[in-house]
Protein backbone atom coordinates (compact mmCIF):
# COMPACT_ATOMS: atom_id res chain seq x y z
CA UNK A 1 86.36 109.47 98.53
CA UNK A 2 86.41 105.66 98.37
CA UNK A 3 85.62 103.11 101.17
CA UNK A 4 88.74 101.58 101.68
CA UNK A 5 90.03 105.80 102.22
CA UNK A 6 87.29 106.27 104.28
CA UNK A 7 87.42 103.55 106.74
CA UNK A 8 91.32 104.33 106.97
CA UNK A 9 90.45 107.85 108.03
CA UNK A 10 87.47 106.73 110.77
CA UNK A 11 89.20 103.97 112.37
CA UNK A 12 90.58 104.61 115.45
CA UNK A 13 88.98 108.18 115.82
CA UNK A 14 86.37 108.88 118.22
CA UNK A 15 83.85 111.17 117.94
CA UNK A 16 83.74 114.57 120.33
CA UNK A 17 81.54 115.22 123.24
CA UNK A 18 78.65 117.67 122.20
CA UNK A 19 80.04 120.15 125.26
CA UNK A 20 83.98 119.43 124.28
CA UNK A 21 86.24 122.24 124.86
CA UNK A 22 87.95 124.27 122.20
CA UNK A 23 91.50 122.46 122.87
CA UNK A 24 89.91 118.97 122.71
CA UNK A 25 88.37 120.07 119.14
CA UNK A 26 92.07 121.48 118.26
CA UNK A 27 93.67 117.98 118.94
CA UNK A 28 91.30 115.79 117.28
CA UNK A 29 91.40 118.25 114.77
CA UNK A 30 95.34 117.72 114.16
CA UNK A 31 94.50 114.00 115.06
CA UNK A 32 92.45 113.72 111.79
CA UNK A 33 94.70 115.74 109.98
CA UNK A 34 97.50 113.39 110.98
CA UNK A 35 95.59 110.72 109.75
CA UNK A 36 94.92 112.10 106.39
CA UNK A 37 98.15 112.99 105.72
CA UNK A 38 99.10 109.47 106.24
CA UNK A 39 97.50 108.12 103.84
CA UNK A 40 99.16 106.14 101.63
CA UNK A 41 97.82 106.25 97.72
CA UNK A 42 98.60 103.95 95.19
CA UNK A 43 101.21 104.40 92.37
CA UNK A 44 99.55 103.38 89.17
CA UNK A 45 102.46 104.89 87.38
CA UNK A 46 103.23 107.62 84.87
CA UNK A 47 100.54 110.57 84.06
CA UNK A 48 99.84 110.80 80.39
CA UNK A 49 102.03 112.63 78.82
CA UNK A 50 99.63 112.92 75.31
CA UNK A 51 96.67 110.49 73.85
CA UNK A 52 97.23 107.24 72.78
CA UNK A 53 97.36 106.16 69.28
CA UNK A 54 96.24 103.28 67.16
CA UNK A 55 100.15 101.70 67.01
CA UNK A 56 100.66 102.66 70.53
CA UNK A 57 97.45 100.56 70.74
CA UNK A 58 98.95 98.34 68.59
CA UNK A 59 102.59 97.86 70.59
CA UNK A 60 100.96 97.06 73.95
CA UNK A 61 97.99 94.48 73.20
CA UNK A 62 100.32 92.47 70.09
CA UNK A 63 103.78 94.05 69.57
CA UNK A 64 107.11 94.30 71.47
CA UNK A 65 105.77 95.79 74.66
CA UNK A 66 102.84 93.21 74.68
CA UNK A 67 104.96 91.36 77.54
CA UNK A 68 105.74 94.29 79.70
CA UNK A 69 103.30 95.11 82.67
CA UNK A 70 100.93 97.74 82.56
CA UNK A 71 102.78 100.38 84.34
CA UNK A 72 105.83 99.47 82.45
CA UNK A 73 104.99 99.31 79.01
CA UNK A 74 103.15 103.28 79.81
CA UNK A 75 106.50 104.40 81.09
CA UNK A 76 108.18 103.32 77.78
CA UNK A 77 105.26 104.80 75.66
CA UNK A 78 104.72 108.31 77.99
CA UNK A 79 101.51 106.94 78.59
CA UNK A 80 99.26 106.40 81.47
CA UNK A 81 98.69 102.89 83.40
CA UNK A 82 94.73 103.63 82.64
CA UNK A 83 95.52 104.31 78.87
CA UNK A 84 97.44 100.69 78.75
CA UNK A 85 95.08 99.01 81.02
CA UNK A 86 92.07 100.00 78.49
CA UNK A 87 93.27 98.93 75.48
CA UNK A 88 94.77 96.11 76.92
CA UNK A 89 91.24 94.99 77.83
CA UNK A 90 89.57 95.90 75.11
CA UNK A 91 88.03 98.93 76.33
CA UNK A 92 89.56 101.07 73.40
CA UNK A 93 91.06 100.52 70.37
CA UNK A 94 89.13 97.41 70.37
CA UNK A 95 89.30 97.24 66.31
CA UNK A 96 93.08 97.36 66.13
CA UNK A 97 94.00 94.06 64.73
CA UNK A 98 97.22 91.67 64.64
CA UNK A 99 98.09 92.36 61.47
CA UNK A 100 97.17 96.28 61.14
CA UNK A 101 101.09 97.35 61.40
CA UNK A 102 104.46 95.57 60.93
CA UNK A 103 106.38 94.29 63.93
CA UNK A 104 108.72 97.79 63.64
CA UNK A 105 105.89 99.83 63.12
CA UNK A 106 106.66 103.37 62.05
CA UNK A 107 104.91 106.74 62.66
């Protein structure tokens, strides 16, 4: 669990009395349920839908969807924001090149 989710959990909830009765444990009980279930969790987009290729590699860091946003151009390939995000900064497919595939590549 990150920081940022724990703090939003633990702020505004006080601890119990050592000697607190069974209904005061029951409603901070549903009080930090409450609270967890309000929790609000980024959308980073699309799940991966399969693994990302060279010319998918290819299309997002020099080709047509080179433009789109991260989230955007994973939509239009089925892939995830991460997958994008890593090539994109040269985390993978860091030897795909400019000029390895046309501007239409092909499969």
């Amino acid at each position: 669990m990150s920081a940022e989710t724990t703090s939003a959990i633990t702020t505004g909830i006080q601890a119990l009395e050592p000697n607190a009765k069974p209904a005061e444990m029951i409603a901070k009980i549903n009080e930090v349920v409450e609270k967890v279930n309000n929790i609000k969790v980024r959308d980073r987009g699309p799940k991966s839908e399969r693994s990302m290729t060279r010319e998918d590699a290819w299309k997002v860091i020099f080709g047509p969807l080179k433009e789109l946003p991260h989230k955007a151009a994973a939509k239009e390939l089925g892939l995830s924001y991460g997958q994008v995000y890593s090539a994109r900064g040269d985390y993978t497919f860091n030897d795909v090149k400019v000029g390895d595939f046309k501007e239409t590549p092909t499969s």
